[in-house]
Each structure stands twice: as C-alpha cells, then as structure tokens.
N, C-alpha and C. Protein backbone atom coordinates (compact mmCIF):
# COMPACT_ATOMS: atom_id res chain seq x y z
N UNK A 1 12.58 24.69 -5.11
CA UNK A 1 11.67 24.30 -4.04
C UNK A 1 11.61 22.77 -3.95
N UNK A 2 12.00 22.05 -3.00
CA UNK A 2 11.74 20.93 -2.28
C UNK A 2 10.47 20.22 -2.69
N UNK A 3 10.41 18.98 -2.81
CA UNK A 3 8.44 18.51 -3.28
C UNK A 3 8.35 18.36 -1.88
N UNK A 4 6.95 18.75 -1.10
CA UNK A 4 6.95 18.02 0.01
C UNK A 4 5.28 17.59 0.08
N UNK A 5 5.91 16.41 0.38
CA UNK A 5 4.58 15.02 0.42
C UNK A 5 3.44 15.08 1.79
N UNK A 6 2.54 15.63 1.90
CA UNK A 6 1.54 15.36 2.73
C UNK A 6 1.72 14.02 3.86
N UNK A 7 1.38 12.91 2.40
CA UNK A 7 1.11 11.65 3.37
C UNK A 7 1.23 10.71 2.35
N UNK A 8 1.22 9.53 3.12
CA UNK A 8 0.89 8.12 2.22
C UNK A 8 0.44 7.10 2.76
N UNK A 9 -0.32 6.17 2.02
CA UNK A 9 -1.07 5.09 2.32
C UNK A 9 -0.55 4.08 1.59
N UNK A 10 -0.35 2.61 2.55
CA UNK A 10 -0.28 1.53 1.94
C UNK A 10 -1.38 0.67 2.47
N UNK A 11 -1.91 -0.21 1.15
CA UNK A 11 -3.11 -0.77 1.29
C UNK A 11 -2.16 -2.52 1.05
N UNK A 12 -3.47 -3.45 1.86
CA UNK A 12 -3.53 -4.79 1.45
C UNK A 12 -4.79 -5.34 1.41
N UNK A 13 -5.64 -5.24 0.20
CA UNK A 13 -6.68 -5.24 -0.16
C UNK A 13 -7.11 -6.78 0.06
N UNK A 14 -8.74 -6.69 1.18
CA UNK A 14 -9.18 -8.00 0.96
C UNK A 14 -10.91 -8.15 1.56
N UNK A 15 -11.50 -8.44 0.76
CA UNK A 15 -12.98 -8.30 0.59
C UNK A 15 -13.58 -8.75 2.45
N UNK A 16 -12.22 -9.29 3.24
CA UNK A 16 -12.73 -9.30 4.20
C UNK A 16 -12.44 -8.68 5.38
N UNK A 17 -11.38 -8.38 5.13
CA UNK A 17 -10.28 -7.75 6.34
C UNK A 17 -9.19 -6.33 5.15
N UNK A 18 -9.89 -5.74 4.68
CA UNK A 18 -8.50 -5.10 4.46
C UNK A 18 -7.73 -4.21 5.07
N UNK A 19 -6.37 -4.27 4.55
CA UNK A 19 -4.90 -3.42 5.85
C UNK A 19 -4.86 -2.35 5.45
N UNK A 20 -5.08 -1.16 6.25
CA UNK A 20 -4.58 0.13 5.78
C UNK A 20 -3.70 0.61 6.81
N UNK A 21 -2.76 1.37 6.08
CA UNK A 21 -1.68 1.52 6.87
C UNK A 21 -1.32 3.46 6.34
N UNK A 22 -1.28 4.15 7.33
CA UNK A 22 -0.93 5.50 6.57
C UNK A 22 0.38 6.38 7.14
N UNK A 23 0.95 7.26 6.77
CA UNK A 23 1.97 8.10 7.72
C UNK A 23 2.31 9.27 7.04
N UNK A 24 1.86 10.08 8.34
CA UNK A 24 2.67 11.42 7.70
C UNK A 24 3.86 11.39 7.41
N UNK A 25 4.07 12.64 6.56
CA UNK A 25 6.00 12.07 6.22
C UNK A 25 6.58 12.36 7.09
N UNK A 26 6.73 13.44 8.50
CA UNK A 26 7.65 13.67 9.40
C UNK A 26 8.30 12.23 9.62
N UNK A 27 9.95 12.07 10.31
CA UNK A 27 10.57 10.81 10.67
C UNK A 27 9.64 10.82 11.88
N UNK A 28 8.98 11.73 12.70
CA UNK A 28 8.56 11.04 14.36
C UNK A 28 7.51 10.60 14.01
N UNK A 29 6.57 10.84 13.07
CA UNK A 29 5.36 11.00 12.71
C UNK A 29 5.02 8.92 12.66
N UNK A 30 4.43 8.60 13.96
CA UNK A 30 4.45 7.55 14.21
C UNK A 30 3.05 6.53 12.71
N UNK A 31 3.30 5.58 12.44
CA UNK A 31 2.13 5.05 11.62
C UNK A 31 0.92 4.46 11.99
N UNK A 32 -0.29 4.93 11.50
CA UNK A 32 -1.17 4.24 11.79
C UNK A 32 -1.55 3.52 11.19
N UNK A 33 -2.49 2.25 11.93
CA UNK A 33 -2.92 0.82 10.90
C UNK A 33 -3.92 0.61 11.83
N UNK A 34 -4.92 -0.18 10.55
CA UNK A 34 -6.08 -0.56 10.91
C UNK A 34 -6.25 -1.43 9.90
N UNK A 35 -7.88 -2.27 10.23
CA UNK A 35 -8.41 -3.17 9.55
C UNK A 35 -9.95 -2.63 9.05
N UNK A 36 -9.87 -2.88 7.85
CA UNK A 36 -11.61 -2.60 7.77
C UNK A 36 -11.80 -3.92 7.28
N UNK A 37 -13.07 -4.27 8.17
CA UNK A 37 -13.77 -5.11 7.93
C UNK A 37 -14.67 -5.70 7.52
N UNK A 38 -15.62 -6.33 6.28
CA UNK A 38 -16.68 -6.85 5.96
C UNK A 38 -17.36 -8.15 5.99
N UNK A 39 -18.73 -8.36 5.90
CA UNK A 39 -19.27 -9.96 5.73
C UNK A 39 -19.86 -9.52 5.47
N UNK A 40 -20.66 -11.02 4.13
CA UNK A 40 -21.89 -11.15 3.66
C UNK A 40 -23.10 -10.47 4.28
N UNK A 41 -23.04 -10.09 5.19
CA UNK A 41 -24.86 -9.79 5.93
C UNK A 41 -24.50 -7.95 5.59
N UNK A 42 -23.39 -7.65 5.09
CA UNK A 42 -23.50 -6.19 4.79
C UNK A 42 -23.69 -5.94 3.24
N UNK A 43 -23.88 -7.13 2.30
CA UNK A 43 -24.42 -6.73 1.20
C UNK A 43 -23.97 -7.35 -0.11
N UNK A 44 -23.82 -6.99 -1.19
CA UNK A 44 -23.61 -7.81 -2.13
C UNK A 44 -22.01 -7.43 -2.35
N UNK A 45 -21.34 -8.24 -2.76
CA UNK A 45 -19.70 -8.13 -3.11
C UNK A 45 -19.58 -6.54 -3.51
N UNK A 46 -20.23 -5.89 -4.54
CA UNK A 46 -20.19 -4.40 -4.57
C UNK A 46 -20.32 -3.70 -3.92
N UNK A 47 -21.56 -3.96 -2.87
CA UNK A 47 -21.79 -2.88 -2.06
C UNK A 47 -20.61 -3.22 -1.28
N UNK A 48 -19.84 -4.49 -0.85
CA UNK A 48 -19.24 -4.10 0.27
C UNK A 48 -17.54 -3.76 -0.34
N UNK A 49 -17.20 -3.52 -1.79
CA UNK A 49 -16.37 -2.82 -2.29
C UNK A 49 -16.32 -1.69 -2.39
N UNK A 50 -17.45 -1.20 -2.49
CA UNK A 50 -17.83 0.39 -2.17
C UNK A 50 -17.58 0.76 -0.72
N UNK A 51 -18.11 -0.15 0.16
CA UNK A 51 -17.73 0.62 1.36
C UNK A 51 -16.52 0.59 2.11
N UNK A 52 -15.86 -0.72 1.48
CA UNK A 52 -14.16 -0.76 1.71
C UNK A 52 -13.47 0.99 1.25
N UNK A 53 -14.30 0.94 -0.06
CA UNK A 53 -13.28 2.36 -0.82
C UNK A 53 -13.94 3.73 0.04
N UNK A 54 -15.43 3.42 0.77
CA UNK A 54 -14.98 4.80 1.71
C UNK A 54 -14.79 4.93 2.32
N UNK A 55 -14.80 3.83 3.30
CA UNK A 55 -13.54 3.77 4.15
C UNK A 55 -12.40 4.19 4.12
N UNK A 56 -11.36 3.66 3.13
CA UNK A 56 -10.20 3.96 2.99
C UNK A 56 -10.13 5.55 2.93
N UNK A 57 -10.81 6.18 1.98
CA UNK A 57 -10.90 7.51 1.52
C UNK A 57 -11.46 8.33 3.05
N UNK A 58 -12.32 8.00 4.18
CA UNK A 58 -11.82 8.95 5.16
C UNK A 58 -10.53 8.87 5.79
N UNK A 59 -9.94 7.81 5.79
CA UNK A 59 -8.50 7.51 6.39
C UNK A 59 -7.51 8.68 5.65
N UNK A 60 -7.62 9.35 4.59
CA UNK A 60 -6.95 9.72 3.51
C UNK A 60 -6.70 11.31 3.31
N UNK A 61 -7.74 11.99 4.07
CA UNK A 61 -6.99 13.09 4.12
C UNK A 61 -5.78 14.06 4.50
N UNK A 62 -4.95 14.91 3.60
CA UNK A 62 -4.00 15.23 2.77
C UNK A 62 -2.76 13.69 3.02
N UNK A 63 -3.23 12.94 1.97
CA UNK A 63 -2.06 12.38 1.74
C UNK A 63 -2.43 12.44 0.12
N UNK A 64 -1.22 12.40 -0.81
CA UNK A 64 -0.98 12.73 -1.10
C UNK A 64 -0.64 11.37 -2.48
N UNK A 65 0.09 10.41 -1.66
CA UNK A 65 0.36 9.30 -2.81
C UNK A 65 -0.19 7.99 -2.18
N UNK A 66 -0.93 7.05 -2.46
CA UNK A 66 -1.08 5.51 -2.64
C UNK A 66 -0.35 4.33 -3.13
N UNK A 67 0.02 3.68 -1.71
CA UNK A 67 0.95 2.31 -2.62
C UNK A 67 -0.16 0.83 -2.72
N UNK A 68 0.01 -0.02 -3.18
CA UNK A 68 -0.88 -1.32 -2.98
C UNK A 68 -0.28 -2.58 -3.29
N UNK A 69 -0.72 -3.61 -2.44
CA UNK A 69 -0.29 -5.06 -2.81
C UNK A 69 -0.67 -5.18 -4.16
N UNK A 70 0.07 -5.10 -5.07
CA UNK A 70 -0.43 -5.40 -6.14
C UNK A 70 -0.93 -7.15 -6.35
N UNK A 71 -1.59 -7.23 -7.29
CA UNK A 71 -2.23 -9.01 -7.68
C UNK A 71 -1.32 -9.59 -7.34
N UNK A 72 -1.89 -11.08 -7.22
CA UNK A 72 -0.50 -12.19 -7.32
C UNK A 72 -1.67 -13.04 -8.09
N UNK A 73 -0.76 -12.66 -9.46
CA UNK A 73 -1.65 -13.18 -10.50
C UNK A 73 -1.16 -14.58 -10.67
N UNK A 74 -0.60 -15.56 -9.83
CA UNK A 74 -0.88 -16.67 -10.08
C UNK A 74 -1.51 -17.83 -9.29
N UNK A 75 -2.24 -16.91 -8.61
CA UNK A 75 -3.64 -18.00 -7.50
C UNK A 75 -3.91 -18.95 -8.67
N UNK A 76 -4.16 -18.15 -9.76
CA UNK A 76 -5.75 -18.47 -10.67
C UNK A 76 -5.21 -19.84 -10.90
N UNK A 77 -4.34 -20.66 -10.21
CA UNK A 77 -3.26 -21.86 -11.29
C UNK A 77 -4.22 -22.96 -10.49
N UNK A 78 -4.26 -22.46 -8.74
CA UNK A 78 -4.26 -23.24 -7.98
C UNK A 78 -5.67 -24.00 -8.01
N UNK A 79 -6.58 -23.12 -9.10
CA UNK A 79 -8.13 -24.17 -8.79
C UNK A 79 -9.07 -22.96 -8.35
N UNK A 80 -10.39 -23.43 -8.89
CA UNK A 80 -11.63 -22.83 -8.98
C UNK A 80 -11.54 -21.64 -7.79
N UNK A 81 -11.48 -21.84 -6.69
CA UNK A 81 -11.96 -21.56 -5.32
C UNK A 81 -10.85 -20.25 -5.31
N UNK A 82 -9.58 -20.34 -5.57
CA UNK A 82 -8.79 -19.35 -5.76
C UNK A 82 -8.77 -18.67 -6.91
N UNK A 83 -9.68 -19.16 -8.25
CA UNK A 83 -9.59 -18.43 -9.51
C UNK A 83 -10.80 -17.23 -9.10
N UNK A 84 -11.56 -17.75 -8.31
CA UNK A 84 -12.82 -17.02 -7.88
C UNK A 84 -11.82 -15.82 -7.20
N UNK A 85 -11.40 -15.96 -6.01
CA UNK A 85 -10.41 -15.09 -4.90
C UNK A 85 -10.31 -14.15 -5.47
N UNK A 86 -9.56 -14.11 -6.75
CA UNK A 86 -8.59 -13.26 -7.52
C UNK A 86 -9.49 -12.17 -8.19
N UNK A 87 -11.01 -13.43 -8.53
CA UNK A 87 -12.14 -12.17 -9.80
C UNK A 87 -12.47 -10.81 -8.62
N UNK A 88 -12.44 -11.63 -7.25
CA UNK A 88 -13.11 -10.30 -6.68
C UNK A 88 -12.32 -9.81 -6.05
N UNK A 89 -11.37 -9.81 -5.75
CA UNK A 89 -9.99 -9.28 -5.63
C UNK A 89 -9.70 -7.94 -6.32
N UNK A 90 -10.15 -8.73 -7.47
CA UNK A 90 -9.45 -7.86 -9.57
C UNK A 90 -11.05 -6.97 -9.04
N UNK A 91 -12.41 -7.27 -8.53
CA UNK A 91 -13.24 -5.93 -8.87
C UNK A 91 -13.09 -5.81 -7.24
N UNK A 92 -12.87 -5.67 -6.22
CA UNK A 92 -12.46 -4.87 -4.95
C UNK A 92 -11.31 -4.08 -5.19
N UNK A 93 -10.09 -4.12 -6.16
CA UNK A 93 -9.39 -3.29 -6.77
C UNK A 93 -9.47 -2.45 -7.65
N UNK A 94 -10.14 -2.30 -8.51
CA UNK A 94 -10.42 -1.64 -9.73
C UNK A 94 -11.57 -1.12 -8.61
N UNK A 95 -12.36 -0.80 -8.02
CA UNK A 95 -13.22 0.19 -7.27
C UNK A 95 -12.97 1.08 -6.46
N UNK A 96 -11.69 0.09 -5.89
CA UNK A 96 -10.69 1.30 -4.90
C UNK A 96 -9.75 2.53 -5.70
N UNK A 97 -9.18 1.64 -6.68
CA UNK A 97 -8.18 2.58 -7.85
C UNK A 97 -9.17 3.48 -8.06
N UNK A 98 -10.48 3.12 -8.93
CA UNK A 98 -11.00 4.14 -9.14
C UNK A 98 -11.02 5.49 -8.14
N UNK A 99 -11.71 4.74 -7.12
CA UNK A 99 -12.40 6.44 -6.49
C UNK A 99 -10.41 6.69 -5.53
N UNK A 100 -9.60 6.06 -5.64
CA UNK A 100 -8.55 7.03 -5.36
C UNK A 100 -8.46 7.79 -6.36
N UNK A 101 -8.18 7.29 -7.86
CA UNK A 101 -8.08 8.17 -8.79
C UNK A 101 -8.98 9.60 -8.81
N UNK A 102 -9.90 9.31 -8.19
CA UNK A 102 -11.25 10.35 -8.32
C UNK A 102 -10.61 11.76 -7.32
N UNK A 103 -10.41 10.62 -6.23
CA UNK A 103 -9.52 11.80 -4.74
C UNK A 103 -8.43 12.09 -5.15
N UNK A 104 -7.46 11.95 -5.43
CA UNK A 104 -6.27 11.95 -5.35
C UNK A 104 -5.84 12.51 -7.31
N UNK A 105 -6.24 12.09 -8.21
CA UNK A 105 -5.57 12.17 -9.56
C UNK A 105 -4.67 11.70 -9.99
N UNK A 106 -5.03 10.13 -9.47
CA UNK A 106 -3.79 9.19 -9.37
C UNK A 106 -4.20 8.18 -9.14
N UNK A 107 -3.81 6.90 -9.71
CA UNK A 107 -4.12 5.48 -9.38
C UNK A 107 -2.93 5.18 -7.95
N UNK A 108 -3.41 4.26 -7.12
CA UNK A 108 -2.54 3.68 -6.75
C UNK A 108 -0.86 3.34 -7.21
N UNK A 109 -0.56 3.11 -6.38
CA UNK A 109 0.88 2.99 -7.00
C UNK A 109 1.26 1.17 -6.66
N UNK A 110 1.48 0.16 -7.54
CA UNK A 110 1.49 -1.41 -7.32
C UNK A 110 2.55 -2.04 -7.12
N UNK A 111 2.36 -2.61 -5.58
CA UNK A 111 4.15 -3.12 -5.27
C UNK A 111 3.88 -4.64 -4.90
N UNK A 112 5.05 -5.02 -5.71
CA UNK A 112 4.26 -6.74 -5.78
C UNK A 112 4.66 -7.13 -4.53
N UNK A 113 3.95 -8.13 -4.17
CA UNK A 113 3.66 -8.96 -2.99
C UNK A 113 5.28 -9.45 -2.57
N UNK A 114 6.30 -10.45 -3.47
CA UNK A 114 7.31 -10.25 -3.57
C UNK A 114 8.48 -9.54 -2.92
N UNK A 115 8.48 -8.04 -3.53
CA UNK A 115 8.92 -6.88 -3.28
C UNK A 115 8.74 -6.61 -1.85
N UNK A 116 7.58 -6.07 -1.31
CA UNK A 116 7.50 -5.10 0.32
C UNK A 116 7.77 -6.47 0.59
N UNK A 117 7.34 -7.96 0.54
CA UNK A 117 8.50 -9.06 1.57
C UNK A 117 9.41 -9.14 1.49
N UNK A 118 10.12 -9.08 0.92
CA UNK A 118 11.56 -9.03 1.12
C UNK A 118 12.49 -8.31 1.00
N UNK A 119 11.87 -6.95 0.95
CA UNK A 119 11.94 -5.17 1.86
C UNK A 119 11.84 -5.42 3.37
N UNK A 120 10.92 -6.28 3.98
CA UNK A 120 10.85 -6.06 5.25
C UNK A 120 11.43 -7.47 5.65
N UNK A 121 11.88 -8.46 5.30
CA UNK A 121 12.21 -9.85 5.89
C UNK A 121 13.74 -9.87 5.21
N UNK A 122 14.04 -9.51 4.18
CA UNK A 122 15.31 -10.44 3.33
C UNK A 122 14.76 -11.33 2.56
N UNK A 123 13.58 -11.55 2.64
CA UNK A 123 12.80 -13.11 2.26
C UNK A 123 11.30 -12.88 1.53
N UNK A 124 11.68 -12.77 0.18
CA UNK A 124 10.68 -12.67 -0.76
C UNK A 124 9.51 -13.80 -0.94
N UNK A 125 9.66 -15.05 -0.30
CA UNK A 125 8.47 -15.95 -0.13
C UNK A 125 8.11 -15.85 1.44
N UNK A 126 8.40 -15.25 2.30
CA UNK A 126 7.42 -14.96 3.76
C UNK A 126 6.47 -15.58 3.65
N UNK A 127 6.49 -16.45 4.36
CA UNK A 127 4.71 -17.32 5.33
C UNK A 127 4.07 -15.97 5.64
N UNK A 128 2.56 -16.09 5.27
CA UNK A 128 1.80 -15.10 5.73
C UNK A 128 1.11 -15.23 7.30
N UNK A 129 1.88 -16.27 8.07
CA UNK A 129 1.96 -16.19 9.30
C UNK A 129 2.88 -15.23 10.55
N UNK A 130 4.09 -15.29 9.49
CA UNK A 130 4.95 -14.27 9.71
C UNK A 130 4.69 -13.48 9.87
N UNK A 131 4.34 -12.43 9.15
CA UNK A 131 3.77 -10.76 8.58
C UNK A 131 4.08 -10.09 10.31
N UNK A 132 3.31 -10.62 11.43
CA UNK A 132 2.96 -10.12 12.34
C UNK A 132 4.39 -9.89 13.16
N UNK A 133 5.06 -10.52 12.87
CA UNK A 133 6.32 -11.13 13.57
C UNK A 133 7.18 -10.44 12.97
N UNK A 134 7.33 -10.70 11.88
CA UNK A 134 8.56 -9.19 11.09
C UNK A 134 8.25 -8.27 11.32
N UNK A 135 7.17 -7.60 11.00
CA UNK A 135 6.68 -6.03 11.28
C UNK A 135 6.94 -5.83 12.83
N UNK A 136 6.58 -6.63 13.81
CA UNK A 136 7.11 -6.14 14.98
C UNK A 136 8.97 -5.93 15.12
N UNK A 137 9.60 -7.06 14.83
CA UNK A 137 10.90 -6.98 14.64
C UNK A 137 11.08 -5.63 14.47
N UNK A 138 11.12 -5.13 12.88
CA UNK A 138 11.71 -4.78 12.33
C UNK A 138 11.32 -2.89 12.72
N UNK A 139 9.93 -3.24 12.81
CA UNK A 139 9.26 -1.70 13.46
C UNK A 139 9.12 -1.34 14.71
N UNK A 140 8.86 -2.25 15.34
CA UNK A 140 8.16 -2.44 16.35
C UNK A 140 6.66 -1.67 17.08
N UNK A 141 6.10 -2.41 15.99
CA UNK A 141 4.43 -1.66 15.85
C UNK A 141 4.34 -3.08 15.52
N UNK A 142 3.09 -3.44 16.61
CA UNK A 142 1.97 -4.76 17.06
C UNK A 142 0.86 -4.54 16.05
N UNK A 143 1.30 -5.47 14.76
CA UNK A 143 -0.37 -5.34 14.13
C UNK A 143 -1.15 -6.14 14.74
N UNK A 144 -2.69 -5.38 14.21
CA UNK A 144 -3.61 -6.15 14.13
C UNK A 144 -3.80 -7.90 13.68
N UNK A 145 -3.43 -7.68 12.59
CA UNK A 145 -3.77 -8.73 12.18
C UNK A 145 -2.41 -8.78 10.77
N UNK A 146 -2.88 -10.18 9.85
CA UNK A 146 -1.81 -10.27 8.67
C UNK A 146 -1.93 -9.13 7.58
N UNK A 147 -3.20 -8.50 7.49
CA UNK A 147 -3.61 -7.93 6.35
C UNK A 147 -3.13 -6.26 6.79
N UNK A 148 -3.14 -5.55 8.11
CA UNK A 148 -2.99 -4.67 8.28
C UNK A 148 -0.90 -4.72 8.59
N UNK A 149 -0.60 -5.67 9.10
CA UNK A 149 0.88 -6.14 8.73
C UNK A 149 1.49 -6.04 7.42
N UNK A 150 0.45 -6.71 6.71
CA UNK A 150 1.28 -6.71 5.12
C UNK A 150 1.25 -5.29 4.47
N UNK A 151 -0.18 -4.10 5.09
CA UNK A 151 -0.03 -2.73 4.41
C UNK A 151 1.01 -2.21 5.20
N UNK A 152 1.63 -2.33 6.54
CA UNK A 152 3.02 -1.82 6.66
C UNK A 152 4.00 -1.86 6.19
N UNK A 153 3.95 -3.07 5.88
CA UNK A 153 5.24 -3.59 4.93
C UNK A 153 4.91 -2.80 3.65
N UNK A 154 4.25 -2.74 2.99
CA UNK A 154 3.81 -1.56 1.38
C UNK A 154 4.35 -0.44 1.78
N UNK A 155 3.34 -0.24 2.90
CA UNK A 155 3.56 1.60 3.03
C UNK A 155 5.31 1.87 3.88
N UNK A 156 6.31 1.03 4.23
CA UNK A 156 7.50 1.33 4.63
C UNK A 156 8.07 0.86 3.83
N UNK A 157 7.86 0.54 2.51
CA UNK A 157 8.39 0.32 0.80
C UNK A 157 8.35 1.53 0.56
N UNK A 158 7.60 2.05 0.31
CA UNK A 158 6.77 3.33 0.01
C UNK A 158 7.40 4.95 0.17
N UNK A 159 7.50 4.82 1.65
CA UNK A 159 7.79 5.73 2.31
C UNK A 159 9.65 5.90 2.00
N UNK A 160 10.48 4.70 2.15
CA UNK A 160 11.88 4.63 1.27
C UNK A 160 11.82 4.75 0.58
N UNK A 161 10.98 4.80 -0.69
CA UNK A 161 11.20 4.73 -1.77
C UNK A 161 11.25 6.02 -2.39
N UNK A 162 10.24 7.08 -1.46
CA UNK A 162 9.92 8.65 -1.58
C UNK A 162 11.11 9.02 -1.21
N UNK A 163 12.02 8.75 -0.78
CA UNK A 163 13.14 9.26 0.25
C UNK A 163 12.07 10.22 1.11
N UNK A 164 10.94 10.21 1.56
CA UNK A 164 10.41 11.43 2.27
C UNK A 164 10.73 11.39 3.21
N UNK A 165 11.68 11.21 4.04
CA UNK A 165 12.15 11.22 5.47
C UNK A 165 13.52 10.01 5.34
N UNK A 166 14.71 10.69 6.21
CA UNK A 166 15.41 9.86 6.53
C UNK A 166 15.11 8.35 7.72
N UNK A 167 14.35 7.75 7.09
CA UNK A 167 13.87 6.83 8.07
C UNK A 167 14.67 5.81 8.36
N UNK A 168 15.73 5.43 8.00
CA UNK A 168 16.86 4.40 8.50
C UNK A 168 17.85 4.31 7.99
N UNK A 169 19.11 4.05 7.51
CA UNK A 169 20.01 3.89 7.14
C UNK A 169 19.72 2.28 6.39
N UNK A 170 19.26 2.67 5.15
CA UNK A 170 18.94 1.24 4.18
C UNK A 170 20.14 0.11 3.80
N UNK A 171 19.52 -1.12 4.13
CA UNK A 171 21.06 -2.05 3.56
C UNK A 171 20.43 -2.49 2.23
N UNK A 172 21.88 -2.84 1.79
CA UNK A 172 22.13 -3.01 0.20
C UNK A 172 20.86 -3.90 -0.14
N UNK A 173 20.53 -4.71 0.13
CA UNK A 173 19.14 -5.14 -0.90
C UNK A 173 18.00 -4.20 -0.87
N UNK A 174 17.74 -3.95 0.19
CA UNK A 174 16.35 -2.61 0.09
C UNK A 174 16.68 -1.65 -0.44
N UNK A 175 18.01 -1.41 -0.91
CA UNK A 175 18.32 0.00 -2.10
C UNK A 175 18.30 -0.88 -3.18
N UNK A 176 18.90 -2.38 -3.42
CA UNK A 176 18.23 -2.58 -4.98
C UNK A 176 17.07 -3.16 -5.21
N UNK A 177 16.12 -2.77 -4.25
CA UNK A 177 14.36 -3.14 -4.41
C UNK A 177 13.91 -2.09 -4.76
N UNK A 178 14.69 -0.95 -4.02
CA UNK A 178 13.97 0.49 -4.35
C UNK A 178 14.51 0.91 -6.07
N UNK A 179 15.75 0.57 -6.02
CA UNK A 179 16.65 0.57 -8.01
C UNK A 179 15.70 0.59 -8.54
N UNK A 180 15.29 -0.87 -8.65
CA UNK A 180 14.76 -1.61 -9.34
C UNK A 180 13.23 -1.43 -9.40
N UNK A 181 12.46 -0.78 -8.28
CA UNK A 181 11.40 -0.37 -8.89
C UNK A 181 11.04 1.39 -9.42
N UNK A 182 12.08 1.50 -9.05
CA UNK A 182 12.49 3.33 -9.67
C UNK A 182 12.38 2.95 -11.33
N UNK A 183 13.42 1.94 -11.87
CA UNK A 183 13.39 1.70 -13.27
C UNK A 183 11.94 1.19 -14.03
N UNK A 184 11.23 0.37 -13.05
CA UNK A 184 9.86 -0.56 -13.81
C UNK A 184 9.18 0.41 -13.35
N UNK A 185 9.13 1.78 -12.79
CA UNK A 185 7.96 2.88 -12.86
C UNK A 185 7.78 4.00 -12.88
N UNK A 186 8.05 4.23 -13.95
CA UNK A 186 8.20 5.90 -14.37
C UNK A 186 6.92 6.96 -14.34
N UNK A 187 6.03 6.42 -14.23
CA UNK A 187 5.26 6.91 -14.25
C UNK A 187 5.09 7.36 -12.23
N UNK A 188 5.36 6.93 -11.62
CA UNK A 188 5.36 7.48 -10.36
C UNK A 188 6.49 8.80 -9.89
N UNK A 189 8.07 8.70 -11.14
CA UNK A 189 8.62 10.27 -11.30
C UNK A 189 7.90 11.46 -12.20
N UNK A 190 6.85 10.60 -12.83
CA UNK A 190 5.58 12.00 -13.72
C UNK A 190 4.81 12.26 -12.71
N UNK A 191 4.48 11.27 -11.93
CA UNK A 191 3.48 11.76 -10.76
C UNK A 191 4.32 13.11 -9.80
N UNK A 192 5.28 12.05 -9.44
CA UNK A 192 5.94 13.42 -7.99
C UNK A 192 6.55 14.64 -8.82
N UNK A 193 6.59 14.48 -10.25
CA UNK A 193 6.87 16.31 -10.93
C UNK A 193 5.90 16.71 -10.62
N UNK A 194 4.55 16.30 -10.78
CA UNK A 194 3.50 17.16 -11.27
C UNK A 194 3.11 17.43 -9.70
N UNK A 195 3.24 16.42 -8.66
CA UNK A 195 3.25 17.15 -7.33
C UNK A 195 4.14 18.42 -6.99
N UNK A 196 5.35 18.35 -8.00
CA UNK A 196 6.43 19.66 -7.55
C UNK A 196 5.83 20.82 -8.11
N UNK A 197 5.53 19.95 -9.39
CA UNK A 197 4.83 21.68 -10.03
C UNK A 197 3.67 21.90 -9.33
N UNK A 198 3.01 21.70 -8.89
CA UNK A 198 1.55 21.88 -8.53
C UNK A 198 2.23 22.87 -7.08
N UNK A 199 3.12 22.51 -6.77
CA UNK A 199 3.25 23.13 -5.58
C UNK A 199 4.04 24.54 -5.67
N UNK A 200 5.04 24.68 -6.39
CA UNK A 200 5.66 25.51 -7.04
C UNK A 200 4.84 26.31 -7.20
N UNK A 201 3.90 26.05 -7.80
CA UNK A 201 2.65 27.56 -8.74
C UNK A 201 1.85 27.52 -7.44
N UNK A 202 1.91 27.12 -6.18
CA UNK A 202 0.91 27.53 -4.84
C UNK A 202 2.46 28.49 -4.34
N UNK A 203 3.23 28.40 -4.51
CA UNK A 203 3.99 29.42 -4.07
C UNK A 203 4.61 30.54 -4.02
C-alpha cells in the first residue's frame, strides 16, 4: 500500500506577520497562503503566540506533515535588538511546535532559511525583498507579503521532498537539496513509516 499524505503546511514564523502556506497533495490541488497577523494592543508576547498557534491549527485540517523556517541562529551576533528578535522568535516557536505536536504527533519538520532559498532562486543568500518576485516567477502565485512568500518557498521544499505529487521535473541542485536533507533527517523517514503503518492497519 502506497503512504498517502493528506496535506502539508509550510510555516514562516513571525510574532508579527506570520506565512502560512498549505496544499493538498493532488498536482492540481492549487496552494493556499495567508498572513496571520498580530500587535501589541492584542496582548502580551504569549498571548499573541498562542493565538498565532490557533490560528495556524484551524488552517490545518487533515494535513498531515509540517515544514518550518527553521532559526537563523546567527541574528544573535548582530546586537541587542536582534538578540531580543530571536528570544521571541525561539518562544513563538517552541508554542507552535508544541500544540502541532499536540495535533498532529509530530513536531514540525525544520528547513533552514538557506535551503527553501535556494530551492526556489539558485541563490541561497536571497534579499528578503525578493521572496515576492521569485515565488511569482517560479509559481506564479502573487503573495501577500515576504513572510507568506517565504512559507511557499518551505512548503514547495516540502512538498518535493515528499515526492507527493509529480510537481515538476526537478533540476540537479533541488535534487541535491532534497539528498542532502533526506541524509541530515531521519527522523522525518520514522515519521512517514509510521504514517504508512498507521494507514495500513485502517485498511
């Protein structure tokens, strides 16, 4: 029996704007993206991490796996103002992981910043002015904004990486982005067994 994947979500987590991006696995099965949005007048940094994560979680039914911008753990170099960025960054992440873990039985899955750029550009340092401009190129889906741009770029990492649909005919570097994170994460081939088995014993 075949594993077959519900759905998936790629996130670009940000205490003010974050990108969610989701798609069924069919190839027609067009993607959706959005922005959720917060400010200070909705509450304290927690509360409005909490309501980022239920947000995301109505976006979420039957999918199945989670990808995410993972950290770019070296803001913290640049000075106070960005060492701050990162602390609430590090707890707007760890709140979301959680309650996916809670839905799903699964953490997120972490694709460095790096990686989905230069999956979708050739160009692993991308201006985050760009974002909007490649993703149209390359998809041709008009984001919103940079943050709901950059979860396309995750979630069409993501979605190649599942092979869950023949979605393009991949050139040679986006098969050794996908190599190469097949090898640094094994724990995402324990995940999709235990999706096979789980499905297997429904059948």
């Amino acid at each position: 029996m075949a594993l077959e994947i519900s759905g998936i979500i790629g996130l670009d987590l940000s205490l003010t704007s974050t990108g969610i991006a989701r798609w069924g696995i069919k190839p027609e099965t067009p993607v959706f993206h959005t922005l959720i949005k917060t400010d200070p007048k909705m509450g304290t940094q927690i509360e409005r991490c909490r309501f980022i994560a239920d947000q995301i979680l109505l976006y979420s039914t039957k999918i199945d796996l989670f990808f995410i911008e993972d950290y770019a753990y070296g803001i913290g170099a640049k000075g106070k103002g960005k060492a701050q960025q990162l602390v609430t960054l590090g707890q707007l992440g760890g709140i979301v992981k959680s309650r996916v873990l809670d839905f799903t039985g699964c953490e997120p899955f972490p694709v460095a910043i790096g990686t989905w750029k230069k999956f979708l550009s050739n160009n692993g340092n991308l201006n985050k002015d760009s974002f909007k401009l490649e993703v149209f190129k390359k998809h041709k889906i008009e984001a919103r904004g940079n943050d709901d741009a950059a979860a396309i770029g995750v979630l069409d990492f993501a979605r190649c990486l599942l092979k869950a649909s023949s979605v393009r005919k991949l050139k040679k570097y986006e098969l050794a982005l996908i190599e190469k994170y097949r090898k640094e994460h094994i724990e995402l081939r324990i995940r999709l067994q235990a999706l096979a088995k789980k499905q297997a014993g429904r059948g």
